[in-house]
C-alpha atoms as a PDB file:
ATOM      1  CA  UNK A   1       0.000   0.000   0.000  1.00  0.00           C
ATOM      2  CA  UNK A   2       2.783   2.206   0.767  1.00  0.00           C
ATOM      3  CA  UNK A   3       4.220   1.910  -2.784  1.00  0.00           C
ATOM      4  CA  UNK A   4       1.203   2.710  -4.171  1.00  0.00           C
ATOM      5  CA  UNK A   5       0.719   5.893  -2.435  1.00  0.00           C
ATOM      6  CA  UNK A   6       4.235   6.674  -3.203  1.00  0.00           C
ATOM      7  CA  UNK A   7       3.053   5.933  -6.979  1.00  0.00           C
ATOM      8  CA  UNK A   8       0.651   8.460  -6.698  1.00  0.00           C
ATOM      9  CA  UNK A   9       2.690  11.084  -4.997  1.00  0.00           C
ATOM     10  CA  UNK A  10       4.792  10.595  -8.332  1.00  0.00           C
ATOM     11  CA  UNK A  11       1.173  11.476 -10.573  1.00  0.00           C
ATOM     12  CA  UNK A  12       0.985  15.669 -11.518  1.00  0.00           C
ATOM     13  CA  UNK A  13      -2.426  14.697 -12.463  1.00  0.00           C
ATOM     14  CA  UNK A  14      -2.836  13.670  -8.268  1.00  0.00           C
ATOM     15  CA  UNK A  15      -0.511  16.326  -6.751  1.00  0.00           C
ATOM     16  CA  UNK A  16      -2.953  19.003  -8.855  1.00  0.00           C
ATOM     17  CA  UNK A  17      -6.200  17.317  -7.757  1.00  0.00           C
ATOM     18  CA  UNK A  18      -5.389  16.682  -4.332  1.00  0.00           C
ATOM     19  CA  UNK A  19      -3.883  20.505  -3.544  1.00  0.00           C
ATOM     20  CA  UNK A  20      -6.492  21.882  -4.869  1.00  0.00           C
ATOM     21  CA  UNK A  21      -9.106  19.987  -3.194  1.00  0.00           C
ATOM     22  CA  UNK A  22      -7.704  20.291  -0.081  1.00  0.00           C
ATOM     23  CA  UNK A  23      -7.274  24.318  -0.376  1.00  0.00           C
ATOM     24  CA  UNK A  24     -11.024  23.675  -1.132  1.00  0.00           C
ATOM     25  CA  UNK A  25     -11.538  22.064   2.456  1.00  0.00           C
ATOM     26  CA  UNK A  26      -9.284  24.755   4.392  1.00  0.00           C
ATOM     27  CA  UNK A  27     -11.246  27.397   2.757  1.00  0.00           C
ATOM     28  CA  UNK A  28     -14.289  26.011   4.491  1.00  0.00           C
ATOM     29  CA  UNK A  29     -13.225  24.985   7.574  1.00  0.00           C
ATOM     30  CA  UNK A  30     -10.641  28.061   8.288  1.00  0.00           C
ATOM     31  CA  UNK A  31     -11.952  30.722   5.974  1.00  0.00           C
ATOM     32  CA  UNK A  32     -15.015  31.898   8.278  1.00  0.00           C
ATOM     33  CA  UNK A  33     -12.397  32.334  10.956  1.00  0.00           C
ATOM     34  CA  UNK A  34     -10.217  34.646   8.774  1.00  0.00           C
ATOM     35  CA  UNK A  35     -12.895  36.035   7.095  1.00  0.00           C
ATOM     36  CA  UNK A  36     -16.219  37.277   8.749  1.00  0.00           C
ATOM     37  CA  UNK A  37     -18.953  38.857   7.515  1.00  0.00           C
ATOM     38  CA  UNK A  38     -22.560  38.671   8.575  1.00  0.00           C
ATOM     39  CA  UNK A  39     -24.273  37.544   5.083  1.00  0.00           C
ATOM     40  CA  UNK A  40     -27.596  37.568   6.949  1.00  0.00           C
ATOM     41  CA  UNK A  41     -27.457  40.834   7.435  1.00  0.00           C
ATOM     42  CA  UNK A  42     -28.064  43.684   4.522  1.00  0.00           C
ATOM     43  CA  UNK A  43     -25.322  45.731   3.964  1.00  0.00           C
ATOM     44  CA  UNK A  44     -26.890  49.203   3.731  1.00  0.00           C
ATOM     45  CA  UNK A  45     -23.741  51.117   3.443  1.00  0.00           C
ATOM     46  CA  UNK A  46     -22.362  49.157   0.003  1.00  0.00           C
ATOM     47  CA  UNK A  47     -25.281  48.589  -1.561  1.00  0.00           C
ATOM     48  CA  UNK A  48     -26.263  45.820  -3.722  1.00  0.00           C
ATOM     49  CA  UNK A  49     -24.241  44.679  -6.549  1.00  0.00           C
ATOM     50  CA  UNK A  50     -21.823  46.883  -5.335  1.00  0.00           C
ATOM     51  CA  UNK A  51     -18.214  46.835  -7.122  1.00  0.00           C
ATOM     52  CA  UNK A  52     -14.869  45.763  -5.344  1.00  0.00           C
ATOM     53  CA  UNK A  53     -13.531  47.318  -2.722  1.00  0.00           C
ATOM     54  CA  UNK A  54     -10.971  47.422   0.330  1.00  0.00           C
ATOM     55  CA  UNK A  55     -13.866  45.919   2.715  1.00  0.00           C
ATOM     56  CA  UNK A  56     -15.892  44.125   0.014  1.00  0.00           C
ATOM     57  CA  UNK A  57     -12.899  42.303  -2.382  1.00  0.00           C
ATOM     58  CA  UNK A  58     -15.619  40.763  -4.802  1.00  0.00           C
ATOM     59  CA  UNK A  59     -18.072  43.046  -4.377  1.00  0.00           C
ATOM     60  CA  UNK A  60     -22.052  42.213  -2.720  1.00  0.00           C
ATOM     61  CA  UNK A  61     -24.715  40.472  -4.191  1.00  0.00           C
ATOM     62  CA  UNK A  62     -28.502  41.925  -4.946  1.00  0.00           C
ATOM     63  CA  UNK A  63     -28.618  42.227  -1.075  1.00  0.00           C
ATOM     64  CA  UNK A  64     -25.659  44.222  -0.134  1.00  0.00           C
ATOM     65  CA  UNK A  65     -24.002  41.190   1.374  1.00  0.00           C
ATOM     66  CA  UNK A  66     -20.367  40.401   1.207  1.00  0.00           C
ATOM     67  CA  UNK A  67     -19.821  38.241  -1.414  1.00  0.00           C
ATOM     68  CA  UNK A  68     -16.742  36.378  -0.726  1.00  0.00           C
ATOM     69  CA  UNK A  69     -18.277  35.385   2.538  1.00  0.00           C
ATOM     70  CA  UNK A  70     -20.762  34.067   0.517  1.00  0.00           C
ATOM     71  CA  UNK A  71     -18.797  32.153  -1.017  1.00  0.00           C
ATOM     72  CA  UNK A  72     -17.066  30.570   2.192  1.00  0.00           C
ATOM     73  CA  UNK A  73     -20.313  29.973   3.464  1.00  0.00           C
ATOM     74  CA  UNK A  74     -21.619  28.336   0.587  1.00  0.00           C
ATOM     75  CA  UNK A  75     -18.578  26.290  -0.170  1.00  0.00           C
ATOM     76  CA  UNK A  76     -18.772  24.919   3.114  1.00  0.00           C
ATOM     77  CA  UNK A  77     -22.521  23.841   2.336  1.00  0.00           C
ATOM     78  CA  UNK A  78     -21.829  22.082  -0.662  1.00  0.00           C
ATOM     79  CA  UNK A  79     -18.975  20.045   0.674  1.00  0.00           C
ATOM     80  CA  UNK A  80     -21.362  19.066   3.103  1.00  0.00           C
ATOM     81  CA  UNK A  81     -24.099  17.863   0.972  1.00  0.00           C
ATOM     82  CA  UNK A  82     -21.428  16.297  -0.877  1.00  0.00           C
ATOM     83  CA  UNK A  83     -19.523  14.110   1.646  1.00  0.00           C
ATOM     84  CA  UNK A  84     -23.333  13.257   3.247  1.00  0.00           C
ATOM     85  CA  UNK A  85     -24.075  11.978  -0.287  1.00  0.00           C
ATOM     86  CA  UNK A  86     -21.099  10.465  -1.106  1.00  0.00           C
ATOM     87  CA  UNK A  87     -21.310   8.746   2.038  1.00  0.00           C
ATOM     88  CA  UNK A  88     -24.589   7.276   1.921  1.00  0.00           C
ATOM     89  CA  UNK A  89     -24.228   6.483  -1.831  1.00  0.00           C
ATOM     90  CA  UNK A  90     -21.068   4.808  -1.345  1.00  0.00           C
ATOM     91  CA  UNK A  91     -22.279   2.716   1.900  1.00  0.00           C
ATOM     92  CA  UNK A  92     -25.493   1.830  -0.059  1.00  0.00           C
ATOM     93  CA  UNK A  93     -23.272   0.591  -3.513  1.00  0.00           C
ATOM     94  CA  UNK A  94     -21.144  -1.138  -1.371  1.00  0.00           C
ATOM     95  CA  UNK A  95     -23.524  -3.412   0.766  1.00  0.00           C
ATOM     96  CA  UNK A  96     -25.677  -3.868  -1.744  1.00  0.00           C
ATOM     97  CA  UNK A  97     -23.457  -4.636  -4.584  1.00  0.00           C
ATOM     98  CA  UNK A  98     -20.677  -6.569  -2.234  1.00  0.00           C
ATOM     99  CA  UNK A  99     -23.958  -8.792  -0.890  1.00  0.00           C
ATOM    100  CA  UNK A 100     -25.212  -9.691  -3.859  1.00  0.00           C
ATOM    101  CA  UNK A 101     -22.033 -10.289  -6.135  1.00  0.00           C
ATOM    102  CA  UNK A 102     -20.558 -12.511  -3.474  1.00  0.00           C
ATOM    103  CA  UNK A 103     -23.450 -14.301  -2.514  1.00  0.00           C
ATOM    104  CA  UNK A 104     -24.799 -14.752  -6.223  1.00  0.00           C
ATOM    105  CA  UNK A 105     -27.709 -16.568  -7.234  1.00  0.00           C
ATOM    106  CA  UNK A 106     -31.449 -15.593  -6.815  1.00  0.00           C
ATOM    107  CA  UNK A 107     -29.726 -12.967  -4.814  1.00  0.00           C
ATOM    108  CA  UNK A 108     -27.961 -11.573  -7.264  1.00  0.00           C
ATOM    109  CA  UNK A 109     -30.913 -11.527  -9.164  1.00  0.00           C
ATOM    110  CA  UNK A 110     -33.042  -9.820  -7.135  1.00  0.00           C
ATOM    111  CA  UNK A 111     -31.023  -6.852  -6.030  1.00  0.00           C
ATOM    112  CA  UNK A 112     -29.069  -6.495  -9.528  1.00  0.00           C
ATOM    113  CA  UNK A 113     -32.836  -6.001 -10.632  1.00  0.00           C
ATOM    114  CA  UNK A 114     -33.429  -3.092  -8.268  1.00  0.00           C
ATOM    115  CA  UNK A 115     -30.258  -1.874  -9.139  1.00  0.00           C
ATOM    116  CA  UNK A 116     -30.819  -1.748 -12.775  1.00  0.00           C
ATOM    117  CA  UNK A 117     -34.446  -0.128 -11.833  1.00  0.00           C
ATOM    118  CA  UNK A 118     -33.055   2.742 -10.212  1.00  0.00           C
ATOM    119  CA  UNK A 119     -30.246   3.565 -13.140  1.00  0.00           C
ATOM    120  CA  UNK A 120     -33.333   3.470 -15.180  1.00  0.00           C
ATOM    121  CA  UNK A 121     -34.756   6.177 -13.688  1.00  0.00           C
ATOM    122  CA  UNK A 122     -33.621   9.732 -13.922  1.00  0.00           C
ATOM    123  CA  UNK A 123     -32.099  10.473 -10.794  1.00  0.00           C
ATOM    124  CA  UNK A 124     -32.170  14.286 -11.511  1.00  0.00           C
ATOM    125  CA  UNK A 125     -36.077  13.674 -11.650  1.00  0.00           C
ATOM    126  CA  UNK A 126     -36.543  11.886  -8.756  1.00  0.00           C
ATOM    127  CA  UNK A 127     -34.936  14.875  -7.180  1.00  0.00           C
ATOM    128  CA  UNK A 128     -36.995  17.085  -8.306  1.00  0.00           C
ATOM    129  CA  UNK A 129     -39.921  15.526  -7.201  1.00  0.00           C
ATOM    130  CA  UNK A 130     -38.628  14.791  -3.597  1.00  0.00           C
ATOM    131  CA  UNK A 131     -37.564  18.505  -3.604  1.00  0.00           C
ATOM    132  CA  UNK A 132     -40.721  19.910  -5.100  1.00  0.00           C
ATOM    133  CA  UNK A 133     -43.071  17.701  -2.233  1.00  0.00           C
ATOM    134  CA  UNK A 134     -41.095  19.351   1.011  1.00  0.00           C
ATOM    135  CA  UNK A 135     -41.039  22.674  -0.444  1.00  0.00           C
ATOM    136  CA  UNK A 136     -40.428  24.938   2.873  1.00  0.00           C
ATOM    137  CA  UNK A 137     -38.635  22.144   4.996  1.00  0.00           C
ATOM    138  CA  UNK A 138     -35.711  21.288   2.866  1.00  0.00           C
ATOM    139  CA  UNK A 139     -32.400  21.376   4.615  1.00  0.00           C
ATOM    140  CA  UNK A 140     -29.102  20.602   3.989  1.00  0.00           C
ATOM    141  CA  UNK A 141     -28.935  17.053   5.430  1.00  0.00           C
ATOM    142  CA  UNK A 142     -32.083  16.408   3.672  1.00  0.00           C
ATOM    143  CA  UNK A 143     -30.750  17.260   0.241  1.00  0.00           C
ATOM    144  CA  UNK A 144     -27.438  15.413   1.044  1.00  0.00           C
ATOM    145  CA  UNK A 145     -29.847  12.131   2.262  1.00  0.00           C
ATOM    146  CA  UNK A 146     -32.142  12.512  -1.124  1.00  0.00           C
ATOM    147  CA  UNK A 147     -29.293  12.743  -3.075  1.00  0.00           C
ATOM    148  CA  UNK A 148     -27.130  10.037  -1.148  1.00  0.00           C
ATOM    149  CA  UNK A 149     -30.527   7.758  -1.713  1.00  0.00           C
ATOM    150  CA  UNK A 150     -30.744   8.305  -5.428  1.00  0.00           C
ATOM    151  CA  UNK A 151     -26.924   7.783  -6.416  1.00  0.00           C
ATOM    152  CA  UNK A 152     -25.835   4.532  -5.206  1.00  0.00           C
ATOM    153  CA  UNK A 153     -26.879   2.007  -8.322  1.00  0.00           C
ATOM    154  CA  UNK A 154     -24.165   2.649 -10.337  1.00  0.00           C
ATOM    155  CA  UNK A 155     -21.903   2.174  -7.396  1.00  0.00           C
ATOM    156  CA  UNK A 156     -23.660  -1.221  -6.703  1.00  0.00           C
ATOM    157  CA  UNK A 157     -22.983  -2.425  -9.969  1.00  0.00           C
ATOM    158  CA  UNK A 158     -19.518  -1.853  -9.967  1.00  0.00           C
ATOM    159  CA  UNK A 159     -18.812  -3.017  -6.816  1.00  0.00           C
ATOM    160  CA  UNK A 160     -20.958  -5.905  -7.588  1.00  0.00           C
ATOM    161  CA  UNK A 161     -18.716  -7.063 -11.404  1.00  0.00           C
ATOM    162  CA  UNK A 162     -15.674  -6.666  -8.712  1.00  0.00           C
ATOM    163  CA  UNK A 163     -16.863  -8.903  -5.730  1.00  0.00           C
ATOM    164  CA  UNK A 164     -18.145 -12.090  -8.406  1.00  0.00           C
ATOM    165  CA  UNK A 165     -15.086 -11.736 -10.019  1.00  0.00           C
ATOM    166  CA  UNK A 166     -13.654 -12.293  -6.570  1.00  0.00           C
ATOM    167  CA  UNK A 167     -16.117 -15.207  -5.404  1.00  0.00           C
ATOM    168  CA  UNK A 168     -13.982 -17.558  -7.374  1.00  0.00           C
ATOM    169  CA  UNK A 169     -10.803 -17.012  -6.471  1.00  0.00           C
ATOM    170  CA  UNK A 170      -8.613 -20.046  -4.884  1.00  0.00           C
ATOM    171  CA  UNK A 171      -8.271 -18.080  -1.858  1.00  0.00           C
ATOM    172  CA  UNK A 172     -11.300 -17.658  -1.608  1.00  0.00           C
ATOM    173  CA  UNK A 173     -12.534 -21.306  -1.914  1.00  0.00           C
ATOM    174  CA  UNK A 174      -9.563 -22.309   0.529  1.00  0.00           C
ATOM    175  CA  UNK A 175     -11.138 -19.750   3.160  1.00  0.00           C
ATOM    176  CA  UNK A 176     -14.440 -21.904   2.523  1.00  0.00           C
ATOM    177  CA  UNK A 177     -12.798 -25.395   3.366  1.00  0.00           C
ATOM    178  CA  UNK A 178     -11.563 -24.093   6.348  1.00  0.00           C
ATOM    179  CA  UNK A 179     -14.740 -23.376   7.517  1.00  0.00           C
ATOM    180  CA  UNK A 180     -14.906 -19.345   7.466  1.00  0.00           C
ATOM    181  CA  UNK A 181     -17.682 -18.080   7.720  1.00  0.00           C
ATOM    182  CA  UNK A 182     -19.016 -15.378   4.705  1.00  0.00           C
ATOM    183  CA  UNK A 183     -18.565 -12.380   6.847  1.00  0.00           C
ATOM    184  CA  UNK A 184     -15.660 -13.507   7.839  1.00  0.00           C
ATOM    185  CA  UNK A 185     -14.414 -14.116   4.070  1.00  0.00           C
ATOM    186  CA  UNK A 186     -16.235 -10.910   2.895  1.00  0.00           C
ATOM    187  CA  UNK A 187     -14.483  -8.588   5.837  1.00  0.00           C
ATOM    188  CA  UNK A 188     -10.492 -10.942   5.916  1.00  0.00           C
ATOM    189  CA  UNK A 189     -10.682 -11.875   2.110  1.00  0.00           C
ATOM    190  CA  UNK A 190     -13.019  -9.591   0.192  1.00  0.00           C
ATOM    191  CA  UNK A 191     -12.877  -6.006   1.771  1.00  0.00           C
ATOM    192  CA  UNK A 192      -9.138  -5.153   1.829  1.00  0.00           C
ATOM    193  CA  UNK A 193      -9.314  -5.959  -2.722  1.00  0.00           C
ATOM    194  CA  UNK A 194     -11.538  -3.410  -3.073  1.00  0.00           C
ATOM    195  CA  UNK A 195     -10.779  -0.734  -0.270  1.00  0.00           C
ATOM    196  CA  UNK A 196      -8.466   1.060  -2.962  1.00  0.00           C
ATOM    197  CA  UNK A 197     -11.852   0.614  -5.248  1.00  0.00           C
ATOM    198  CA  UNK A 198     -14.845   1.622  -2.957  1.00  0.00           C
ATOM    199  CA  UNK A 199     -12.415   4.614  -2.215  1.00  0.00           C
ATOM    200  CA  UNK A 200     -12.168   5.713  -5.397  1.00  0.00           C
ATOM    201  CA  UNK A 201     -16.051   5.331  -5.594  1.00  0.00           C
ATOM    202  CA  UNK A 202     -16.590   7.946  -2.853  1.00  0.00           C
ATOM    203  CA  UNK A 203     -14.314  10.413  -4.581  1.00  0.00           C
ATOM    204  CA  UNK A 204     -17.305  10.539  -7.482  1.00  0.00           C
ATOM    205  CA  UNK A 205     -20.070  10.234  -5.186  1.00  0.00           C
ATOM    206  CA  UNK A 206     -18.694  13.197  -3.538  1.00  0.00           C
ATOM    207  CA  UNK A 207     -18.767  15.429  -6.844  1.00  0.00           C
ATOM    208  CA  UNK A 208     -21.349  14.050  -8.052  1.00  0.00           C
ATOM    209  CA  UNK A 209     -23.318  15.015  -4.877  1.00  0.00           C
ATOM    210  CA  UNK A 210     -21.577  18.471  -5.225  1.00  0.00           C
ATOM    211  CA  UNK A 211     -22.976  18.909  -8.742  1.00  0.00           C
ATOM    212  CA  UNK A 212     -26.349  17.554  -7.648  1.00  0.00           C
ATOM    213  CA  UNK A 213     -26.915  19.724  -5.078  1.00  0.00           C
ATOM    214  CA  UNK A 214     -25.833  22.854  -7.053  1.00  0.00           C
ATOM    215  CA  UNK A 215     -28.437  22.105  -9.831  1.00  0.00           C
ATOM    216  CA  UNK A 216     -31.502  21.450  -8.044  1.00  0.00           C
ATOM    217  CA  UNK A 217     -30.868  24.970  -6.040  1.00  0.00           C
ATOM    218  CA  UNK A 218     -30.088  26.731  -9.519  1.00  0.00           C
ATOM    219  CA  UNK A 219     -33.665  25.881 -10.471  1.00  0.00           C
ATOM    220  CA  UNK A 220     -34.807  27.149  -6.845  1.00  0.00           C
ATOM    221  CA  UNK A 221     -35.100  23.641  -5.230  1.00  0.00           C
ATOM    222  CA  UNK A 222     -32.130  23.515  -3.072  1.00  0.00           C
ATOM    223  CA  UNK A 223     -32.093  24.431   0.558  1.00  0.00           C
ATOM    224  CA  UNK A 224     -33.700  27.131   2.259  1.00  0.00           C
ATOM    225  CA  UNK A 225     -32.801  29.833   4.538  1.00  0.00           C
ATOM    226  CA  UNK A 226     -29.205  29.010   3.738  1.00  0.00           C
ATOM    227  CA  UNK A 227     -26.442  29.474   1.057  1.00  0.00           C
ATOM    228  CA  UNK A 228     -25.071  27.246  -1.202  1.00  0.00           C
ATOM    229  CA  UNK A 229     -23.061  27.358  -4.179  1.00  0.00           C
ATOM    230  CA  UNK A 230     -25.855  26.552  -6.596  1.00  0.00           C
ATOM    231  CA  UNK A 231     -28.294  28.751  -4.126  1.00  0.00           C
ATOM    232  CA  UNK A 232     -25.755  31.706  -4.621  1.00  0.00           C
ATOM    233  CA  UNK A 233     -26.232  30.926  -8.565  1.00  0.00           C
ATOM    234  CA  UNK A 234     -30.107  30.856  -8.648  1.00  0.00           C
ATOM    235  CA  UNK A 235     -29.943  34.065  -6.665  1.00  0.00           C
ATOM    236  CA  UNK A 236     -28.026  35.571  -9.680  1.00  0.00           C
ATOM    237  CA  UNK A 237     -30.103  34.409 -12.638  1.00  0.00           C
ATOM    238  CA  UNK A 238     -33.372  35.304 -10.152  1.00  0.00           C
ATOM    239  CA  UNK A 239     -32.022  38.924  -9.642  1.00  0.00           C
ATOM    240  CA  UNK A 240     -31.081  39.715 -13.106  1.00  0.00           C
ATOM    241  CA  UNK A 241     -27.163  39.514 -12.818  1.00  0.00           C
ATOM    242  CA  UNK A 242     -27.112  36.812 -15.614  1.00  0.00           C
ATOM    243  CA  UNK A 243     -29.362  38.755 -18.305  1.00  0.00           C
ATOM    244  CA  UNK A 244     -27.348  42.590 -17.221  1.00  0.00           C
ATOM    245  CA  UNK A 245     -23.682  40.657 -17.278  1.00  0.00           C
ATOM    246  CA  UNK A 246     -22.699  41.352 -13.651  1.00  0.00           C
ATOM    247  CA  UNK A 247     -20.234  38.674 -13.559  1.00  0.00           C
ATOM    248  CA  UNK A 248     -19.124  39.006 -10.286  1.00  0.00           C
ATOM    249  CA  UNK A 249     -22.399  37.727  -8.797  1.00  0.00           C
ATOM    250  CA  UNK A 250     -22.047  34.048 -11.284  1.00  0.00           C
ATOM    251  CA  UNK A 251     -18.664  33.580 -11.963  1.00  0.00           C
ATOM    252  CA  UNK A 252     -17.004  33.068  -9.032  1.00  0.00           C
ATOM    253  CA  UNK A 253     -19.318  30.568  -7.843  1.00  0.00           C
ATOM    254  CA  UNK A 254     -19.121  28.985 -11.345  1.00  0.00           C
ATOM    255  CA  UNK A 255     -15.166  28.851 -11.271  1.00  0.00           C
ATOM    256  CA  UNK A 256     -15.190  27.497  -7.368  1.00  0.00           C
ATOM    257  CA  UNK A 257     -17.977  24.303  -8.175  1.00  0.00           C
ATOM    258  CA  UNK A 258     -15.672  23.803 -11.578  1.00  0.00           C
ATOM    259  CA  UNK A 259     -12.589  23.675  -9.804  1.00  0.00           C
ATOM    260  CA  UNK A 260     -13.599  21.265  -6.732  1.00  0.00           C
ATOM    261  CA  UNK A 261     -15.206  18.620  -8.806  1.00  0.00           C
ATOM    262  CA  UNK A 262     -12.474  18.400 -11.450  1.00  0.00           C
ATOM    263  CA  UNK A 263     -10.096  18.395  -8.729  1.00  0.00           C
ATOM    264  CA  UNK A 264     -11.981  15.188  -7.500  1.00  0.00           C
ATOM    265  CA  UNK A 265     -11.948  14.162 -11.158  1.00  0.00           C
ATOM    266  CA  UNK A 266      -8.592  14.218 -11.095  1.00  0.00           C
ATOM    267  CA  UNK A 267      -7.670  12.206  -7.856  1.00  0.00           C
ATOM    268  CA  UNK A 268     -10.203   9.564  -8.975  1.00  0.00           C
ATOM    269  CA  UNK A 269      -8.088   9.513 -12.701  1.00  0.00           C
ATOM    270  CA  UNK A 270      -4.212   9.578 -11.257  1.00  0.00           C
ATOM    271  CA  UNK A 271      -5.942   6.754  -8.797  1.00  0.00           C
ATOM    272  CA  UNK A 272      -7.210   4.882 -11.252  1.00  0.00           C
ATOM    273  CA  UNK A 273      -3.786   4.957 -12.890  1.00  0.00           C
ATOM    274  CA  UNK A 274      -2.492   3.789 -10.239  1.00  0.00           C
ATOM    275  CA  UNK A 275      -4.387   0.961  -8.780  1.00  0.00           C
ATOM    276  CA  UNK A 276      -5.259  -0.503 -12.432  1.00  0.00           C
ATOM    277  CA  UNK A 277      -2.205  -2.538 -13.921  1.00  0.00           C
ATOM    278  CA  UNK A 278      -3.900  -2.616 -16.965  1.00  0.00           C
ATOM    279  CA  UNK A 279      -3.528   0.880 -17.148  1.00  0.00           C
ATOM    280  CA  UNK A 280      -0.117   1.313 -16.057  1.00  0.00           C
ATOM    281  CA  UNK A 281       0.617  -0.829 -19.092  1.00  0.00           C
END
């Protein structure tokens, strides 16, 4: 393991992702610490859509408020929903696709059925809907949970090619004779082939919960009474920044979801890479 993370110390393509994801995270954690502005509070004296200045460095949004704390804040909130999606998404896959590729049989069958139901349907559509039935009590864990819910087929039916291509192995059946147990196999045997895998799964779930999240609240069915990255968007096109070509109100936002989920893009590729002989070949 420790050659391989030395292999991927050795990737640009994982140095990039990784330092810029990372600035991503101390930007969330650190940056309200550093930088503090009340964004639920008008700022009379600037004005809205007011330009840059010494106590405003990207200007405010239609409300007067800063707009780089917006951004902190709403960073923050979208690496949230993210990681809660990613999370659930990834736990879901895992059990689900583990269980039933290992076990095979009816099984199999059944749950690679509901699996292939849900990648059937739209996912961005069953968001909608969720989103469009709570109307005034969505939240940020709820969004993370819908979206966690709705994302883990593909997952499942990844992990699930991996673990029956594992059920066969010799050390595998040798763990059988012995009389281990299938928990046993799946956690000593099973677990520690695809850690490197289900890891790598998480990384997409992540951005993919990131993305999620920002377009549901660009068409106004993301949180409320909170800030996002996507809610920070829908504010612009609602308040006419998009059709007058204030820029500063979209394109920062646009540039800071861009740049966090290629970043993950990138760690997932340079992993890939690494953990895939084929592909070193």
């Amino acid at each position: 393991m420790g050659k391989l993370f030395r292999n991927l110390l050795k990737s640009p393509m994982f140095v990039v992702g990784i330092s810029i994801f990372v600035l991503t995270l101390l930007i969330a954690i650190f940056g309200p610490i550093f930088y503090s502005v009340d964004t639920h509070a008008r700022d009379i004296l600037a004005g809205p859509y007011a330009g840059s200045s010494a106590s405003h460095l990207l200007g405010t949004d239609h409300l007067g408020r800063d707009y780089v704390s917006l951004l902190i804040e709403g960073l923050g909130n979208s690496l949230y929903v993210g990681f809660l999606a990613g999370i659930i998404a990834t736990t879901l896959g895992v059990l689900i696709g583990l269980f039933g590729g290992f076990r095979g049989g009816w099984i199999d069958e059944v749950l690679n059925m509901f699996t292939n139901l849900f990648i059937v349907i739209p996912q961005f559509v069953i968001l909608v809907l969720i989103s469009s039935a709570f109307k005034d009590g969505r939240s940020l864990t709820l969004i993370g949970v819908v979206i966690g819910l709705t994302a883990w087929s593909w997952s499942a039916r990844a992990v699930r090619a991996q673990a029956s291509s594992l059920r066969s192995r010799d050390h595998i059946s040798l763990a059988r004779i012995n009389g281990a147990s299938t928990l046993t196999i799946v956690i000593k045997h099973v677990l520690p082939y695809l850690l490197s895998y289900v890891f790598m799964v998480f990384i997409m779930q992540v951005g993919s919960g990131i993305l999620s999240e920002a377009s549901i609240s660009m068409i106004g069915l993301g949180p409320v009474d909170t800030t996002s990255l996507g809610i920070i968007l829908n504010q612009a096109k609602d308040n006419g920044a998009l059709a007058d070509s204030i820029w500063i109100a979209f394109l920062p936002a646009t540039l800071v979801v861009t740049l966090t989920v290629f970043s993950l893009y990138l760690i997932n590729t340079s992993m890939e890479g690494v953990f895939n002989p084929r592909l070193r070949k």
